[in-house]
Structure formats: structure tokens, C-alpha cells
C-alpha atoms as a PDB file:
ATOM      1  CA  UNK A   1    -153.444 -25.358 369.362  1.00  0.00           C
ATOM      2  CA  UNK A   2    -150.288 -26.220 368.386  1.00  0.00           C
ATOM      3  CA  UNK A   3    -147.037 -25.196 370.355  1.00  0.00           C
ATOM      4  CA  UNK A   4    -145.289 -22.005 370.039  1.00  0.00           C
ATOM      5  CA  UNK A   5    -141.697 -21.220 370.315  1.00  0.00           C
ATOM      6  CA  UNK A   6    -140.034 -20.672 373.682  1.00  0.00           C
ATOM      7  CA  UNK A   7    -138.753 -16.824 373.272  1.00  0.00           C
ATOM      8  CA  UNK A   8    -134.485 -16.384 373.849  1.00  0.00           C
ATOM      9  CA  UNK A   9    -134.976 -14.104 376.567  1.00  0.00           C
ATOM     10  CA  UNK A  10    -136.752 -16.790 378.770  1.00  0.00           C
ATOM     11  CA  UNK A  11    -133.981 -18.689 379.857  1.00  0.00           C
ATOM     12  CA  UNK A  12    -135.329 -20.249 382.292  1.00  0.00           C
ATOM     13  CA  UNK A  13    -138.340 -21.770 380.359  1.00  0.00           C
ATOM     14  CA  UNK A  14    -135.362 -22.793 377.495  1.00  0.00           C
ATOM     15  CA  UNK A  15    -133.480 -24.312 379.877  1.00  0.00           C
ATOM     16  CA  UNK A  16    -136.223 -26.785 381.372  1.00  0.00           C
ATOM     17  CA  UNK A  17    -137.152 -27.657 378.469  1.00  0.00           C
ATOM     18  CA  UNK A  18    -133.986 -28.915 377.397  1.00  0.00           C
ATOM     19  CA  UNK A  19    -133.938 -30.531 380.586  1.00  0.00           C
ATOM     20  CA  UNK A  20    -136.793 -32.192 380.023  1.00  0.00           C
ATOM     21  CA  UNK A  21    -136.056 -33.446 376.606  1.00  0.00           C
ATOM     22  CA  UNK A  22    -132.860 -34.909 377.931  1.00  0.00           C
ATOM     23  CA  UNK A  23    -134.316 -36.675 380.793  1.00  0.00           C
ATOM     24  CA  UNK A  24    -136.591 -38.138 378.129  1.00  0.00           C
ATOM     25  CA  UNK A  25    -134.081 -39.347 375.534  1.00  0.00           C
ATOM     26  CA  UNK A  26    -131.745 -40.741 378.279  1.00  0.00           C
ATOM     27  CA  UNK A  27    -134.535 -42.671 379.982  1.00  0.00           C
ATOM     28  CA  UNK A  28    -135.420 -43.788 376.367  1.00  0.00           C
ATOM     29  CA  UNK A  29    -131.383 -44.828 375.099  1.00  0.00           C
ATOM     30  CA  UNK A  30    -130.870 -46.226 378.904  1.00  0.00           C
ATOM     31  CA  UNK A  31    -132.289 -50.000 377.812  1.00  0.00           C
ATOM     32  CA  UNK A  32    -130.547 -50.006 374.239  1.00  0.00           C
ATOM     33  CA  UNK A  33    -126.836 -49.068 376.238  1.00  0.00           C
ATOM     34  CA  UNK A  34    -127.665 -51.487 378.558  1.00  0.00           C
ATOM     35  CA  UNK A  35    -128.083 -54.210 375.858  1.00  0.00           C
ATOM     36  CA  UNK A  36    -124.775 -52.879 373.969  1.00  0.00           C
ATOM     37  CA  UNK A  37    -122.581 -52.885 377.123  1.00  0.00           C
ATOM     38  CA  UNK A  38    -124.101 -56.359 378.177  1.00  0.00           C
ATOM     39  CA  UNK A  39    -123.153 -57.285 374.276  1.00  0.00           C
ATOM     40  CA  UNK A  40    -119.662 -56.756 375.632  1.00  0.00           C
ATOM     41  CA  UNK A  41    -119.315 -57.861 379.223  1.00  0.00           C
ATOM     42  CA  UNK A  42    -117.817 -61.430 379.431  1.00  0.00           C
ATOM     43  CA  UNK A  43    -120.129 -64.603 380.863  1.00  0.00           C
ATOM     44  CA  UNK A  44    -118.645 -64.396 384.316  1.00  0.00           C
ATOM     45  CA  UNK A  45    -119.361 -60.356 384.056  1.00  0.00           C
ATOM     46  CA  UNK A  46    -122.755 -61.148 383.366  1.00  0.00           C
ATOM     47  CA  UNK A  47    -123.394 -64.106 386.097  1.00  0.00           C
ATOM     48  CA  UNK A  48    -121.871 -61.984 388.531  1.00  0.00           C
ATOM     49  CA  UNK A  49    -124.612 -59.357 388.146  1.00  0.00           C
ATOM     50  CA  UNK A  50    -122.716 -56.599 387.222  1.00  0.00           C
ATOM     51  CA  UNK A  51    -125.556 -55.644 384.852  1.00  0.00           C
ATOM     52  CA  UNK A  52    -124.805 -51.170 384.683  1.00  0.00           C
ATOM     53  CA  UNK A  53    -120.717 -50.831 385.821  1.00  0.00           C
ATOM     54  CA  UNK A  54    -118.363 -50.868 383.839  1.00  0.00           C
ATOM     55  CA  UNK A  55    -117.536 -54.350 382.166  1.00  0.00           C
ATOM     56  CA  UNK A  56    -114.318 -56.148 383.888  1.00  0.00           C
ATOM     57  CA  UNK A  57    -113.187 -57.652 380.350  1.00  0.00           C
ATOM     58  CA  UNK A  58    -114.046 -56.708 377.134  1.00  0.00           C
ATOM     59  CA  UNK A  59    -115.619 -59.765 374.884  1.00  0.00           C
ATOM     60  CA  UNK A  60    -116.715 -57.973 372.184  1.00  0.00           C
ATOM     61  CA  UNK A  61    -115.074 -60.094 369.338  1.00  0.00           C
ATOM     62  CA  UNK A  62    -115.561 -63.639 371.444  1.00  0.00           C
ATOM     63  CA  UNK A  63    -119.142 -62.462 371.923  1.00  0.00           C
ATOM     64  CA  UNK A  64    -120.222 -61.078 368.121  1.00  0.00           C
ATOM     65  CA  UNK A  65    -117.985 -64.076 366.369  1.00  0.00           C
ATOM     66  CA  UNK A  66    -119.771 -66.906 369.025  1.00  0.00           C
ATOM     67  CA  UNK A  67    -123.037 -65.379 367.725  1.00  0.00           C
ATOM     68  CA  UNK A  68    -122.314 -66.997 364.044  1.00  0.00           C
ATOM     69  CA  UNK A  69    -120.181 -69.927 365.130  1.00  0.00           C
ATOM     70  CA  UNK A  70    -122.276 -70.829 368.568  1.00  0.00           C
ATOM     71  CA  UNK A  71    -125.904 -70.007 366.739  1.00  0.00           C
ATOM     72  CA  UNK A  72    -127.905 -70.356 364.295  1.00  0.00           C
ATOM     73  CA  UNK A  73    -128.501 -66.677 363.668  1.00  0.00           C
ATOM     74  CA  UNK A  74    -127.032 -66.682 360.427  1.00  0.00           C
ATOM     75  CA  UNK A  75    -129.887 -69.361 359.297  1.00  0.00           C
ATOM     76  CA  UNK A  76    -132.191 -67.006 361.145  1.00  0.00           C
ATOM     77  CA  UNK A  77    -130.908 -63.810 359.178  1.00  0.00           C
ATOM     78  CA  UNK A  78    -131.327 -65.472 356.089  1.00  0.00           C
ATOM     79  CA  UNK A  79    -135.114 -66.322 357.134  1.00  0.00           C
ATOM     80  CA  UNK A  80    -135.823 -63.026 357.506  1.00  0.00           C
ATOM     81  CA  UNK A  81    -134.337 -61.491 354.800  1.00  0.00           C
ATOM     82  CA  UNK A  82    -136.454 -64.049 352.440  1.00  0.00           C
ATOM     83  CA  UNK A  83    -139.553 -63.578 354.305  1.00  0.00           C
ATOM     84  CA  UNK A  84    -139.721 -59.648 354.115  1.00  0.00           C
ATOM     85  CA  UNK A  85    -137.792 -58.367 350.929  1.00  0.00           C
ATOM     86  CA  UNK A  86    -140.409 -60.248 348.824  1.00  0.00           C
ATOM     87  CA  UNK A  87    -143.152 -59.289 350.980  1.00  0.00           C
ATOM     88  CA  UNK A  88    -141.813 -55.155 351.437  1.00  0.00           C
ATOM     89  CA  UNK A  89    -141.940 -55.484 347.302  1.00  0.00           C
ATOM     90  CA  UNK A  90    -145.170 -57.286 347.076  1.00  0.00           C
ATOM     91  CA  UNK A  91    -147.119 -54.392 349.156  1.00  0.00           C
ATOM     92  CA  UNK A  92    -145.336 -51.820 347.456  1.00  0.00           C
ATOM     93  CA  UNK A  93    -146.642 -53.052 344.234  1.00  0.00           C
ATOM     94  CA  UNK A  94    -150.085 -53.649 345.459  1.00  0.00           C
ATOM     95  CA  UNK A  95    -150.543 -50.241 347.334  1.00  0.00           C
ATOM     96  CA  UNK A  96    -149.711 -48.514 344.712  1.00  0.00           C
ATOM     97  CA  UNK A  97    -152.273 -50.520 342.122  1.00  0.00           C
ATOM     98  CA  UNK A  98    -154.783 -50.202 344.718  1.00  0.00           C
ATOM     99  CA  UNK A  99    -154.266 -46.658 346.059  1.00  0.00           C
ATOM    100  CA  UNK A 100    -154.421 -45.494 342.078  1.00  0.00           C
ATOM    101  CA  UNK A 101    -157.833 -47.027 341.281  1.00  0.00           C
ATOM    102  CA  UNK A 102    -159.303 -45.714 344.998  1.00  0.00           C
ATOM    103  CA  UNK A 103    -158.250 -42.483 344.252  1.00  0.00           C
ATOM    104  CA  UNK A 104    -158.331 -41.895 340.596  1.00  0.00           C
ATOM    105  CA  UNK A 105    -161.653 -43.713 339.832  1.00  0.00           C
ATOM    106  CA  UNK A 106    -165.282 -43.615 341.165  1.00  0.00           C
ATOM    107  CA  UNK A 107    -167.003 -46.653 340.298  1.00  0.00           C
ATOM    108  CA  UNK A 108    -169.801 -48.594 343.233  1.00  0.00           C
ATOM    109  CA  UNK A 109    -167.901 -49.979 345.942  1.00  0.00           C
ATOM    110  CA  UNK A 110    -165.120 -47.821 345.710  1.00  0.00           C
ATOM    111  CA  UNK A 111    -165.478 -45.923 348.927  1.00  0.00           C
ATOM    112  CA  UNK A 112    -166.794 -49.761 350.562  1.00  0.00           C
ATOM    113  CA  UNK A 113    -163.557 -51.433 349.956  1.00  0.00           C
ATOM    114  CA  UNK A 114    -161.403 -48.455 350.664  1.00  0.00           C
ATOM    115  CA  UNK A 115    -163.502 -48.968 354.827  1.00  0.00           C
ATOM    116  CA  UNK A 116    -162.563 -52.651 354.495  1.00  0.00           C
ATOM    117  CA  UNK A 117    -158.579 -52.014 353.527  1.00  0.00           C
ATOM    118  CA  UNK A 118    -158.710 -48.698 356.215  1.00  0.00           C
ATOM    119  CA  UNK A 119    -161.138 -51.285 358.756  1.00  0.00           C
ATOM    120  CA  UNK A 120    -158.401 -53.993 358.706  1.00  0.00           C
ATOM    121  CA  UNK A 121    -155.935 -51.805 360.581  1.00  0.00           C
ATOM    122  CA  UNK A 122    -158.110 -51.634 363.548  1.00  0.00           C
ATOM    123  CA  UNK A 123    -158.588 -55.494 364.384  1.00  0.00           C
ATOM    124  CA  UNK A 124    -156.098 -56.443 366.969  1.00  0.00           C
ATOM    125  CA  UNK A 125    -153.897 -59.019 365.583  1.00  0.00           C
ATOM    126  CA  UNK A 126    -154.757 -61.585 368.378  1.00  0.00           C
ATOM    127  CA  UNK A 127    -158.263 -62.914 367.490  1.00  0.00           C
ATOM    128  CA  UNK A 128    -157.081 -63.593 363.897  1.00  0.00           C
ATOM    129  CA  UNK A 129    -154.059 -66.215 365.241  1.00  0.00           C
ATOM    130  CA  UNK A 130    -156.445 -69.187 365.638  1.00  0.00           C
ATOM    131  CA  UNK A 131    -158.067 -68.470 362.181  1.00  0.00           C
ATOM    132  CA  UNK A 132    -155.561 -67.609 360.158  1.00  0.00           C
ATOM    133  CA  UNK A 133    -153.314 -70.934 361.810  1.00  0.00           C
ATOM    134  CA  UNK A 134    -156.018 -72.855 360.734  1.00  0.00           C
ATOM    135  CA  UNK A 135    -156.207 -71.198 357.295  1.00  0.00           C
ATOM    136  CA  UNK A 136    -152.315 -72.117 356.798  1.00  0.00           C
ATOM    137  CA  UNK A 137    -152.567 -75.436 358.139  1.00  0.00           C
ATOM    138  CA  UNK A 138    -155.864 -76.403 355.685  1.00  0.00           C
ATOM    139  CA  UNK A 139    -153.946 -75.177 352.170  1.00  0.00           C
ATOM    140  CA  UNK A 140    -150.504 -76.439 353.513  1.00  0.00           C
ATOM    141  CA  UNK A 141    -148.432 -73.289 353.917  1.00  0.00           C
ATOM    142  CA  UNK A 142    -148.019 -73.972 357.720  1.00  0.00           C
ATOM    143  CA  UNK A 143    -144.451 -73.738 358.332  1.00  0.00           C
ATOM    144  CA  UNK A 144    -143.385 -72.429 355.461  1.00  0.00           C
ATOM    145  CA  UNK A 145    -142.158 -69.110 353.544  1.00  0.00           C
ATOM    146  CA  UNK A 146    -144.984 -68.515 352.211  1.00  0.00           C
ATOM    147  CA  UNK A 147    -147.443 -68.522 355.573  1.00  0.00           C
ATOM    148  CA  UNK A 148    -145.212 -65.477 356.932  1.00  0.00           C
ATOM    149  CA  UNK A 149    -144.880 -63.461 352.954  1.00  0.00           C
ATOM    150  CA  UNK A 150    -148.574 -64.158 352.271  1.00  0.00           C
ATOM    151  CA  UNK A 151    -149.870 -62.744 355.698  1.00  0.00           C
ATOM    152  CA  UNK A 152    -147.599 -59.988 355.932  1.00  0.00           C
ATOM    153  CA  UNK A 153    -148.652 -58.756 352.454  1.00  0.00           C
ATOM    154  CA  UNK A 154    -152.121 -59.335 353.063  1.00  0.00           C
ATOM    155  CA  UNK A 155    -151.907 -57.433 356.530  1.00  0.00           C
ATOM    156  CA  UNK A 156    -149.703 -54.755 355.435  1.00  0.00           C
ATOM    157  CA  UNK A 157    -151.517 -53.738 352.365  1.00  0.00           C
ATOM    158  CA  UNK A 158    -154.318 -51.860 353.877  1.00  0.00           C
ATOM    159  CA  UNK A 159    -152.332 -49.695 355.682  1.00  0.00           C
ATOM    160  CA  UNK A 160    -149.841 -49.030 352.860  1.00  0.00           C
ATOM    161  CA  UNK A 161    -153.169 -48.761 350.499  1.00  0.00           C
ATOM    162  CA  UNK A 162    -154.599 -45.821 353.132  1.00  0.00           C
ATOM    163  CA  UNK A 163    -150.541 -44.498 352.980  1.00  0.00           C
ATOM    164  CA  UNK A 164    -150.813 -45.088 348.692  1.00  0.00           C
ATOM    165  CA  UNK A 165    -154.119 -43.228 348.341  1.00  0.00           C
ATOM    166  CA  UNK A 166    -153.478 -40.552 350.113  1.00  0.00           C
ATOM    167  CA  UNK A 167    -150.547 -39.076 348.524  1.00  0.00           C
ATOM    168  CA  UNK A 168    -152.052 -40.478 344.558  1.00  0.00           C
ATOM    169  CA  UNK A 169    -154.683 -37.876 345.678  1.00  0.00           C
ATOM    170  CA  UNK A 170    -152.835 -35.358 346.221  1.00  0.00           C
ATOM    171  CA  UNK A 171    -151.770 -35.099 342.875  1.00  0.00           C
ATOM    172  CA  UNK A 172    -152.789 -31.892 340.834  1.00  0.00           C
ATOM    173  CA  UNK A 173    -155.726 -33.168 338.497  1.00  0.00           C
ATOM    174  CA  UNK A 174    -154.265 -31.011 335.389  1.00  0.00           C
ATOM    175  CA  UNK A 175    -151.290 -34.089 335.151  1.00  0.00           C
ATOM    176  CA  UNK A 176    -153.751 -36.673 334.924  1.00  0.00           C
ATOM    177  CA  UNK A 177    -156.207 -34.646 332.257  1.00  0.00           C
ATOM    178  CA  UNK A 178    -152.991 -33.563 330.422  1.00  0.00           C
ATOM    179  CA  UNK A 179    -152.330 -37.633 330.232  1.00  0.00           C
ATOM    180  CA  UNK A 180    -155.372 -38.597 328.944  1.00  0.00           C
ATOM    181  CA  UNK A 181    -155.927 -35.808 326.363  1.00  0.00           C
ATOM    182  CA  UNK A 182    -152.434 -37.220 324.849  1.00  0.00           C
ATOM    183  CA  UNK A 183    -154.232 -40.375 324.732  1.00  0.00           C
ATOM    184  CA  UNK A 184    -152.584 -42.276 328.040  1.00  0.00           C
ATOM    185  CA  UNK A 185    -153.629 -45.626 329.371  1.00  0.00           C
ATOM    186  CA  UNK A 186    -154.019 -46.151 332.988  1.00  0.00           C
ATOM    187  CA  UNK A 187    -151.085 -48.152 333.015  1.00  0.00           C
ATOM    188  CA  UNK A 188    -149.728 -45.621 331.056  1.00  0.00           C
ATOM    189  CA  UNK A 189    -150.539 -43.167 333.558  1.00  0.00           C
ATOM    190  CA  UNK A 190    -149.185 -44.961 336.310  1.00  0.00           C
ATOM    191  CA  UNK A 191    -146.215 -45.773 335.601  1.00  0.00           C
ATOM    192  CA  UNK A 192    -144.589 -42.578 333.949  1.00  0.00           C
ATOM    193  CA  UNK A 193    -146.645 -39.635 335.598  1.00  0.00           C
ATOM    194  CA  UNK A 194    -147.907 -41.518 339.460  1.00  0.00           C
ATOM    195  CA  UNK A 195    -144.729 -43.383 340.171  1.00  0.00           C
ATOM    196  CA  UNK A 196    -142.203 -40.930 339.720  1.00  0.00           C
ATOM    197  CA  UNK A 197    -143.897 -38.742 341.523  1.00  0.00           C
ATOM    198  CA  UNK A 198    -144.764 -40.579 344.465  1.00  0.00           C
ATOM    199  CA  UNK A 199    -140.518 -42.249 344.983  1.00  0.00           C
ATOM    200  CA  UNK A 200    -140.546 -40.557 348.054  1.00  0.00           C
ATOM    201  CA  UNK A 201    -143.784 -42.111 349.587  1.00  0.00           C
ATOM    202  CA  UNK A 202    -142.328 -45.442 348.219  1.00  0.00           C
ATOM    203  CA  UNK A 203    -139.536 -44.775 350.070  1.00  0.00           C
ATOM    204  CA  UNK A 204    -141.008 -44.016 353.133  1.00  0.00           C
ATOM    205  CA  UNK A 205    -143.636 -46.906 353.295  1.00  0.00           C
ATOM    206  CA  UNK A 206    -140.588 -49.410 352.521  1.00  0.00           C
ATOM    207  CA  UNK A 207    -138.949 -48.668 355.666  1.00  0.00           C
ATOM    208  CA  UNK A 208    -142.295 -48.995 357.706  1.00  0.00           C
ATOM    209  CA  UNK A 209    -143.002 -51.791 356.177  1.00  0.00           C
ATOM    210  CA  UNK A 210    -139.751 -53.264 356.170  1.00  0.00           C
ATOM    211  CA  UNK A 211    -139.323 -52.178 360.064  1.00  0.00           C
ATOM    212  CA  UNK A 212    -142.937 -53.938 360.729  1.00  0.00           C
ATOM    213  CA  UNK A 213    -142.095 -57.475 359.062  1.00  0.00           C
ATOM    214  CA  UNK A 214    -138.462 -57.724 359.818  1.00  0.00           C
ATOM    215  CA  UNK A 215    -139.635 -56.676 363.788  1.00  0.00           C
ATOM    216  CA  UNK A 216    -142.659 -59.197 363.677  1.00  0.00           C
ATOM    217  CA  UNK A 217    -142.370 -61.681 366.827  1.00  0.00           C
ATOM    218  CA  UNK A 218    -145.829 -62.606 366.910  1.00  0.00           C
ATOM    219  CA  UNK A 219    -146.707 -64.575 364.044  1.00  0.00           C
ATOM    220  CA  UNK A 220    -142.879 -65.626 364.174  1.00  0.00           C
ATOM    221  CA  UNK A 221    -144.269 -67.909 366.385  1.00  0.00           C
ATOM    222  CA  UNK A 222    -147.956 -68.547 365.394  1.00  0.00           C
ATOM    223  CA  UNK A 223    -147.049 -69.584 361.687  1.00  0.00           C
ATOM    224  CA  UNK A 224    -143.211 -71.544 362.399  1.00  0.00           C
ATOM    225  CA  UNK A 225    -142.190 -74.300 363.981  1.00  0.00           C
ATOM    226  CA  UNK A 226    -139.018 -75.421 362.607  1.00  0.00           C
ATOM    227  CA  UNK A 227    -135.734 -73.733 362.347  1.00  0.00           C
ATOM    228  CA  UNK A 228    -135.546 -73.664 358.653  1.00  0.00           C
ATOM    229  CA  UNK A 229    -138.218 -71.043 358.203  1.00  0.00           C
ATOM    230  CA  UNK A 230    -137.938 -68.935 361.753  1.00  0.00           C
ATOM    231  CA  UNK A 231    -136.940 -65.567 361.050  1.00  0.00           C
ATOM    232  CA  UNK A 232    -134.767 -63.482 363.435  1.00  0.00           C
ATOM    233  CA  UNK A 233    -137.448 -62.820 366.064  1.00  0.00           C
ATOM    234  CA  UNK A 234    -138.540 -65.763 366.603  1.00  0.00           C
ATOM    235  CA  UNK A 235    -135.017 -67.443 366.737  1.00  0.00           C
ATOM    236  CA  UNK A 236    -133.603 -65.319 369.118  1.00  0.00           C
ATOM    237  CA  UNK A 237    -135.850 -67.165 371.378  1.00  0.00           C
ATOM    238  CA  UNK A 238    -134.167 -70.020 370.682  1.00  0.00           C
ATOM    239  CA  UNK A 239    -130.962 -68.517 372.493  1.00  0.00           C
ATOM    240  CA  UNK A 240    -132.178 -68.485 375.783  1.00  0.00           C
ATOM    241  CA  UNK A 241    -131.053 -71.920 377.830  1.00  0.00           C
ATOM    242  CA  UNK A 242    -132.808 -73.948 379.799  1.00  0.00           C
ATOM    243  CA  UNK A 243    -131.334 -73.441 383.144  1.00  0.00           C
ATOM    244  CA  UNK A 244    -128.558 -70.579 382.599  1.00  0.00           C
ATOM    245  CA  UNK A 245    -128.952 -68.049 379.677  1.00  0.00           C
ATOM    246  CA  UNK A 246    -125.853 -66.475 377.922  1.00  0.00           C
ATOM    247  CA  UNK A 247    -127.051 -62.526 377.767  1.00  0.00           C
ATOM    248  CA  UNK A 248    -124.282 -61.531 376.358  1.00  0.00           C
ATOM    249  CA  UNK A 249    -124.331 -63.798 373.617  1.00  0.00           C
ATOM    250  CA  UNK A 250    -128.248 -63.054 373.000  1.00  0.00           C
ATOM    251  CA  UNK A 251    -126.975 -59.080 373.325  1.00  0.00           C
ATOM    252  CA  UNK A 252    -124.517 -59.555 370.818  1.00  0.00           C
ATOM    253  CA  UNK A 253    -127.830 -61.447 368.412  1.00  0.00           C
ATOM    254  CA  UNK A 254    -129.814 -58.728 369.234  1.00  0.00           C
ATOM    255  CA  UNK A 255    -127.287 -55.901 368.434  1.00  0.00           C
ATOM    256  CA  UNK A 256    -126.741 -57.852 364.685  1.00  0.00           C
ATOM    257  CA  UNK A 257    -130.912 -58.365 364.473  1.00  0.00           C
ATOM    258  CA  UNK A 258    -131.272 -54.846 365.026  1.00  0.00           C
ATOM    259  CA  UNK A 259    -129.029 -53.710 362.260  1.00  0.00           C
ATOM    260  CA  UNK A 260    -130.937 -53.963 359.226  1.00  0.00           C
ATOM    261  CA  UNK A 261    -133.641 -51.452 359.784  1.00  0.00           C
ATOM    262  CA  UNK A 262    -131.363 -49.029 360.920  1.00  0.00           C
ATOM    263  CA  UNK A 263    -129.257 -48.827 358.199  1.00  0.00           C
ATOM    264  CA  UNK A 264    -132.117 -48.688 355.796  1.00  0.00           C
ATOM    265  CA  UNK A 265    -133.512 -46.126 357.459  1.00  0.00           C
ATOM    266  CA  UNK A 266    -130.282 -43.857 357.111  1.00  0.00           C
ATOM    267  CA  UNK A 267    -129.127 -44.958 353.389  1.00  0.00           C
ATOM    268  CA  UNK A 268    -133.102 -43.708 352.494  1.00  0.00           C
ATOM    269  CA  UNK A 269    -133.547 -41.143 355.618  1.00  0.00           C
ATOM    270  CA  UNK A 270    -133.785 -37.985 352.424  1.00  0.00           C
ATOM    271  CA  UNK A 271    -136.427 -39.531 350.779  1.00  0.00           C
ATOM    272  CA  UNK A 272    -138.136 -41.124 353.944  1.00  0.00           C
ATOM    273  CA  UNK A 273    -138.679 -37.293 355.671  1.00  0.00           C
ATOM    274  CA  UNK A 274    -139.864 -36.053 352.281  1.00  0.00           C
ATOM    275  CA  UNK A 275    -141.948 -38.663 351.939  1.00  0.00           C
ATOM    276  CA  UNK A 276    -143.915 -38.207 355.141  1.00  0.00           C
ATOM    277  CA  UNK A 277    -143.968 -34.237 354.574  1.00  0.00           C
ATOM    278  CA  UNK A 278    -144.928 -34.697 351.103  1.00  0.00           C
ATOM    279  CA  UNK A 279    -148.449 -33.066 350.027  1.00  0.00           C
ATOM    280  CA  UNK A 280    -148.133 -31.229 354.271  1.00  0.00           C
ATOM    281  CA  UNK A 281    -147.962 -27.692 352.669  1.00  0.00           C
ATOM    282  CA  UNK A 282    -150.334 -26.542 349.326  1.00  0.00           C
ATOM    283  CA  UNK A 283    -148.179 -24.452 346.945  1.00  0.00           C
END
């Protein structure tokens, strides 16, 4: 079922394989160095189509300093770092309320709610834009903040709930007996036996969800209209001209955009690989 080792002595198997893992990851990096040289190539590089040589000027400077003083990305930036910090805490908090009580306590309805937070994942995003627009328009969040943080958290929460519940469960039983025969609260419980205990699932489901907001292009668009509220996503849109387009300038925007998420994913990379192996092997 699952795939074995390729022995030393079969060099020839070894060697196609590595082949074929290389093919893969250059196909896959090919797009993402073709948006970092174009980041550097000069306008007249880049309206002259040379699109994969070798750029005749460097404008790497010109072209990451004309991002902030030619743009409004750093308005954008700002957006976005509003929109999903409060919203990465907010489903953090949640999950981990709601992933206790599913998996600690049996009460009616339990296992009915957990199918509605685990049901939610599977309803394609698309036949819930003319709704939820609606929705924001009727209480007066259209536009706003608070359209983009309140849907996130709401959409994001039964996935991070499923992610929550699953590793509470995994718990050994004997802590939580141990905390109530010294006379524990649930809160009690929570917060000094569950949440230490589960850091590294925290960490990991605050990069995915941090990676899934800060990403988000589709209700970018759906829920904001003005500048003053786009995020990132949605105002690097706003780069593209009406009749000529400076790539290298929206290269350079994309490049900064992409930033973030990868450098929270390396300054929490320990706690994000034990967090998705954590509970994989009994013992």
C-alpha cells in the first residue's frame, strides 16, 4: 500500500527517480523564477518580450522602491495585515473552545453540529457570494473590515474546529480524570492541561489559516469596493493598466505580497511539522 524504499544497488531505478522528482520541482519553481526575473527586467525589457533570457538591465531597486512610491501597495499591505491577524486569532480561539467541548463532552447534538462545522468545508465557495453579499450589504458591513474578518472566521472555523478536535482527542484520558479528581474546571482544564499541549497544532493551523486569508482573492472582490479596505489580492488588480501593463512593477508587488506567509512559515516551520505529525504514531 504504501511505497517502499528504492534499494542502493538499483541504480538505475534511484536514478529515475531523482530524475523524475527534478523534472517535477523545476516545472513547479519555473513560473515563480519567471515572476522574480520579470521583478527585475526593466519596462523596455519587458515590452520587448524578452520574457525567459537574461534581463538587459537590472531594475531591481527602481522596480521594488516604484512599488511603494508608484502604488498603493503599502495601503494594500496594511489591509491585509488588519483583515487576517484578527481573524487568524479569532479562529484560533474559537477552534480550540469548540474542538474541546466536541471532543471532551457528549451531550445531544454533539455529533450534529460537529457534520455541520465538518459539512461547511464541502460547499464550494461560489453559491454563497450572492448570499452572503446580500447578508453584508443588509447589516451594513459591506465594504468594510469587518465583512472580510467576520467571513473568514466564520468560514475558517469549521475546518480549524475538525483540525482542533482531532488532536483534543487524542489526548490520553488519565490527564483529563487526573484534572478533575483535583477538582479542575473546564476552563481550568483548558487552559493549563489542553493548550499547552496542543502549541504545536496552534502553530500549525495559524499558518494555514494565515496562508488561506492573507491568499484570499475571491471575496477580495465580492465584499470590497474601495481602496481603503482592499487587501493585497485584490489590489494587485488594481496594478494592471488600461492599455499597457507594467509587469515588472506588478512582479516586484507580487514578490513583496508573497512574503508574509513565507516567512511565517519558516520562523514557526519546528512547531508547524510537529504539529501535523502530532498524535501520527501511538506510544
Amino acid at each position: 500500500m504504501y511505497p517502499r524504499p528504492i534499494p542502493e544497488n538499483k541504480k538505475l531505478a534511484r536514478f529515475g527517480y531523482m530524475a523524475g522528482v527534478s523534472l517535477v520541482l523545476v516545472l513547479w519553481l519555473l513560473p515563480l523564477f519567471a515572476v522574480i526575473m520579470t521583478s527585475f527586467r526593466s519596462f523596455d525589457d519587458v515590452m520587448a518580450g524578452n520574457y525567459w533570457g537574461w534581463p538587459s538591465k537590472f531594475n531591481l531597486v527602481e522596480n521594488y522602491v516604484a512599488v511603494f512610491e508608484q502604488t498603493k501597495m503599502t495601503r494594500y499591505f496594511m489591509n491585509s495585515l488588519i483583515i487576517t491577524v484578527p481573524s487568524v486569532i479569532m479562529v484560533l480561539v474559537f477552534s480550540t473552545l469548540t474542538g474541546f467541548v466536541l471532543s471532551r463532552y457528549r451531550f445531544r447534538g454533539s455529533m450534529v453540529i460537529f457534520a455541520i462545522f465538518v459539512g461547511g468545508n464541502f460547499l464550494p465557495q461560489q453559491i454563497m457570494m450572492i448570499p452572503i453579499r446580500d447578508l453584508m450589504v443588509s447589516i451594513g458591513l459591506y465594504d468594510t473590515f469587518y465583512a472580510l474578518i467576520l467571513f473568514h472566521v466564520a468560514f475558517q472555523t469549521g475546518f480549524a474546529t475538525l483540525f482542533m478536535r482531532n488532536f483534543i482527542a487524542a489526548l490520553p484520558d488519565e490527564l483529563f480524570q487526573a484534572a478533575r479528581a483535583e477538582g479542575a474546571s473546564p476552563w481550568q482544564t483548558l487552559i493549563h492541561i489542553v493548550v499547552p499541549l496542543v502549541r504545536p497544532a496552534l502553530a500549525a493551523l495559524a499558518i494555514l489559516a494565515f496562508t488561506f486569508i492573507w491568499n484570499d482573492y475571491f471575496w477580495a472582490l465580492v465584499l470590497t469596493q474601495s481602496d481603503v479596505v482592499k487587501p493585497v489580492t485584490a489590489g494587485l488588480s488594481n496594478l494592471k493598466g488600461e492599455w499597457v501593463s507594467a509587469w515588472n512593477i506588478v512582479s516586484a508587488a507580487t514578490i513583496f505580497v508573497a512574503i508574509p506567509p513565507v516567512v511565517m512559515f519558516f520562523l514557526m516551520q519546528k512547531h508547524f511539522i510537529s504539529g501535523l505529525t502530532m498524535g501520527a504514531v501511538k506510544g
